[in-house]
N, C-alpha and C. Protein backbone atom coordinates (compact mmCIF):
# COMPACT_ATOMS: atom_id res chain seq x y z
N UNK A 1 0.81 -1.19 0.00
CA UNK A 1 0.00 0.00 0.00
C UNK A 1 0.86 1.26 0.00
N UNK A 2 1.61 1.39 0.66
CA UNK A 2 2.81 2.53 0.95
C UNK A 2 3.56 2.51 -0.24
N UNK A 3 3.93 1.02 -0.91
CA UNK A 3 4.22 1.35 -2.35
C UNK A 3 3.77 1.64 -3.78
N UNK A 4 2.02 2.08 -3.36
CA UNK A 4 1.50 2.22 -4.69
C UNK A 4 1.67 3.78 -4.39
N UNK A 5 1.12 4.42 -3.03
CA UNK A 5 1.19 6.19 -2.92
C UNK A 5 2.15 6.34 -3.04
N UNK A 6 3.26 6.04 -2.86
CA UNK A 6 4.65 6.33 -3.20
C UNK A 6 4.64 6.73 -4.96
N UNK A 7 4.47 5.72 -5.79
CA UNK A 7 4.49 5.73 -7.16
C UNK A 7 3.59 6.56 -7.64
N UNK A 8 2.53 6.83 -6.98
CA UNK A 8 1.58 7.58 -7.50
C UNK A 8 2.45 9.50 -7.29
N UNK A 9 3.04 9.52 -6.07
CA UNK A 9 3.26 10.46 -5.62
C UNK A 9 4.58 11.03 -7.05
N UNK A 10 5.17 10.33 -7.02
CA UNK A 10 6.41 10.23 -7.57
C UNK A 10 6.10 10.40 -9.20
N UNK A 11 4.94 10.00 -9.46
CA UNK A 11 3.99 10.20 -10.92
C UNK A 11 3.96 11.34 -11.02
N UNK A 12 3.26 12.02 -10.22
CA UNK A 12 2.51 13.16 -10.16
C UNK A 12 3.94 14.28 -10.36
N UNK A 13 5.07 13.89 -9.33
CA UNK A 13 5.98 15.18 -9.24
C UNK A 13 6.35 15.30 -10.90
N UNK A 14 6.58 14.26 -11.53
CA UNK A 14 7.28 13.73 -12.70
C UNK A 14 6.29 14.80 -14.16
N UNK A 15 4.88 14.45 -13.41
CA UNK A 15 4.10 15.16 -14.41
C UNK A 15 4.04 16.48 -14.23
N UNK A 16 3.88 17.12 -13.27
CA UNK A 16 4.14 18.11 -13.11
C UNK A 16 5.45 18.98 -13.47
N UNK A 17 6.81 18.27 -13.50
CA UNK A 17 8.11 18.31 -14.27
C UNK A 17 7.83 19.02 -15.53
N UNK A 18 7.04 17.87 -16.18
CA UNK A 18 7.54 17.93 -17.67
C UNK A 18 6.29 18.44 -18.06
N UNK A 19 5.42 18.94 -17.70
CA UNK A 19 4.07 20.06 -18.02
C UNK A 19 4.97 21.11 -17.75
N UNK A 20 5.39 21.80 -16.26
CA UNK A 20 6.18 22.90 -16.93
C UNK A 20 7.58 23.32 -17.57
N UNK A 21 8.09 22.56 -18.08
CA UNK A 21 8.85 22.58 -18.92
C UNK A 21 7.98 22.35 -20.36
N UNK A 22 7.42 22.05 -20.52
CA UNK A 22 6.64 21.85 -21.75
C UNK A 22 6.01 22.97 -22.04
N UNK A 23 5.42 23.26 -21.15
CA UNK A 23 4.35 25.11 -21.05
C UNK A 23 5.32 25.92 -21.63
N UNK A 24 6.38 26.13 -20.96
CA UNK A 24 7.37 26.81 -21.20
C UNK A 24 8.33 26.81 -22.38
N UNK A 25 8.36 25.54 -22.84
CA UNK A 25 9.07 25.70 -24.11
C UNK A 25 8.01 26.73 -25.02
N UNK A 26 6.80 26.25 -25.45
CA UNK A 26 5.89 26.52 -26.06
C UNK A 26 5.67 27.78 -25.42
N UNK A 27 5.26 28.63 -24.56
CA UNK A 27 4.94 29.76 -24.57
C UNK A 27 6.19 30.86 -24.92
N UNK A 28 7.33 30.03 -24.82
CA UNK A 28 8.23 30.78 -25.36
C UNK A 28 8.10 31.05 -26.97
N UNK A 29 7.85 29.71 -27.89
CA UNK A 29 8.13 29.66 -29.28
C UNK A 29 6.75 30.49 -29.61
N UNK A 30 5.96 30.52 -28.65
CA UNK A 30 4.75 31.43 -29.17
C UNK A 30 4.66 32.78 -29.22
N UNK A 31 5.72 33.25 -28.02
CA UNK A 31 5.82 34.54 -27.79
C UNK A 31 7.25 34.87 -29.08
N UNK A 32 7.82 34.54 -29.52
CA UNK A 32 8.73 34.28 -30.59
C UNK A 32 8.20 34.20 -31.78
N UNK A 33 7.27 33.84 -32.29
CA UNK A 33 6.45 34.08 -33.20
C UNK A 33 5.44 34.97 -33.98
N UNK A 34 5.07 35.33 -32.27
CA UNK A 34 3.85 36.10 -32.17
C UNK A 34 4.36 37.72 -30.85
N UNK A 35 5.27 38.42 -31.19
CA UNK A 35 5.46 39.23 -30.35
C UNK A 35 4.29 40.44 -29.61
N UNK A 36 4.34 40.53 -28.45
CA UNK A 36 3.38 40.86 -27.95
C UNK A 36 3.16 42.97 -28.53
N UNK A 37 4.57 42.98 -28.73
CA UNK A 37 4.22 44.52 -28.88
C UNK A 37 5.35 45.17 -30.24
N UNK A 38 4.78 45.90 -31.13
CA UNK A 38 6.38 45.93 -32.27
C UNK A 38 6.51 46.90 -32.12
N UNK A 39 7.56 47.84 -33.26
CA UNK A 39 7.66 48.90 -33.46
C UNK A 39 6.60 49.90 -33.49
N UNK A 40 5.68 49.84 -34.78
CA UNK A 40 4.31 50.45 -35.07
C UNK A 40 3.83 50.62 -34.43
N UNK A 41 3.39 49.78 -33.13
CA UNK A 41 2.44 49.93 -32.03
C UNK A 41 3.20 50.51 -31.24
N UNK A 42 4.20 50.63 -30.72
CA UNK A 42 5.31 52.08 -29.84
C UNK A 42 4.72 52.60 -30.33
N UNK A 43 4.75 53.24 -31.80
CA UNK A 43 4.89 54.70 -32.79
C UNK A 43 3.34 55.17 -32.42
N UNK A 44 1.96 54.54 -32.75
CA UNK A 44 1.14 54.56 -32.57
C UNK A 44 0.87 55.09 -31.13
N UNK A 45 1.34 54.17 -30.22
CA UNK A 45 0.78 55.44 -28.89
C UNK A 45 1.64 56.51 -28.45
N UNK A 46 3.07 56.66 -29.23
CA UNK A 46 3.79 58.13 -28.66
C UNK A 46 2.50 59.01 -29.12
N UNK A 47 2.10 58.57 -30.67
CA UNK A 47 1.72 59.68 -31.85
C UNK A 47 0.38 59.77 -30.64
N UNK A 48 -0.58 59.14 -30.27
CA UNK A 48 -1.45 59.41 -29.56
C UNK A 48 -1.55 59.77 -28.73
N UNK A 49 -0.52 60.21 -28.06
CA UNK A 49 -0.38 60.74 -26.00
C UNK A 49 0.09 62.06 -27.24
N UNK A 50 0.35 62.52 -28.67
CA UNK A 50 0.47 63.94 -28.69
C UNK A 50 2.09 64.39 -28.93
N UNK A 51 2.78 63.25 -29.42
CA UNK A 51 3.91 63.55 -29.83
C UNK A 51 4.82 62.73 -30.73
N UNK A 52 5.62 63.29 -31.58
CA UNK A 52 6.02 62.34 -32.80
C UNK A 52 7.63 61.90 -32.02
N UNK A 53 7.95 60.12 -32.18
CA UNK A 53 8.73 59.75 -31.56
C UNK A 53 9.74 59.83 -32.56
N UNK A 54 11.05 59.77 -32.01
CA UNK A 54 12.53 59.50 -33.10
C UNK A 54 12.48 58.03 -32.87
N UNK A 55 13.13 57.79 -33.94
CA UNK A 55 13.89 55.97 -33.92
C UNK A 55 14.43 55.75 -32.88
N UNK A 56 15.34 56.92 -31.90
CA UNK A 56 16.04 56.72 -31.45
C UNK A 56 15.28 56.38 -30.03
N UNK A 57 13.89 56.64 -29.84
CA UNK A 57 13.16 56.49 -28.92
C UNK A 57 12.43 55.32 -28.76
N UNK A 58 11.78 55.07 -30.41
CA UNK A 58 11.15 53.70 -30.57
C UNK A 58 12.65 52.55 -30.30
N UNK A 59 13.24 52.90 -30.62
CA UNK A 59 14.64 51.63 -30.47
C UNK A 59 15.02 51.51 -28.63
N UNK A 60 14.63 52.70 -27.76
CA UNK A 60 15.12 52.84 -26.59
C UNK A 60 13.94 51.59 -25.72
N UNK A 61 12.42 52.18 -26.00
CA UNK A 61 10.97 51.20 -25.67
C UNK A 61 11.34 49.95 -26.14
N UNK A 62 12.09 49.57 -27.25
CA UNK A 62 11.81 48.54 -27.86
C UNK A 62 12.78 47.69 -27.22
N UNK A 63 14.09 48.40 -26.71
CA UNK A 63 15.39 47.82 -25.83
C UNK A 63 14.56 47.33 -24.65
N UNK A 64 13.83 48.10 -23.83
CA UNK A 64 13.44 47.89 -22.48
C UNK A 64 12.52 46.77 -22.47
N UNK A 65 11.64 46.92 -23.55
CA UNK A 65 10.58 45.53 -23.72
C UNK A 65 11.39 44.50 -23.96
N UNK A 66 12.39 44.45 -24.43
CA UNK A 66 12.95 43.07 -24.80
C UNK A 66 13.88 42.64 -23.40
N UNK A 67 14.27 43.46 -22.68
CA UNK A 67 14.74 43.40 -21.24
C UNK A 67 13.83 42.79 -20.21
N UNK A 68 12.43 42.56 -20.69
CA UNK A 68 11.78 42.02 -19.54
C UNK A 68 10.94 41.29 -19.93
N UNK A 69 11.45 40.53 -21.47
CA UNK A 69 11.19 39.29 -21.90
C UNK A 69 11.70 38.18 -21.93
């Protein structure tokens, strides 16, 4: 009896393992595919808060977003 909860227990850690590592590969190749925010869409809300951005600004947003990806 102690050796089936054991195996069961030991199942479970195992699945839980390789679900998040699995999540994680994949939400990576998704976010890699599918980026959450680009250039255009920077440009789009400087231009809408009322001011026209330089490259040198969209490239600065675009540094920091990729810093906390």
């Amino acid at each position: 009896m102690l050796h089936d909860i054991l195996l069961i227990v030991i199942g479970l850690v195992v699945g839980l393992i390789i679900g998040f590592f699995g999540a994680r590969f994949a939400m990576k190749k998704f976010m890699q595919k599918n980026p959450p925010i680009n250039e255009k869409m920077i440009e789009a809300m400087m231009s809408s808060m009322g001011r026209k951005p330089s490259q040198k600004q969209i490239n600065q947003v675009m540094k920091q977003m990729n810093k906390f990806m």
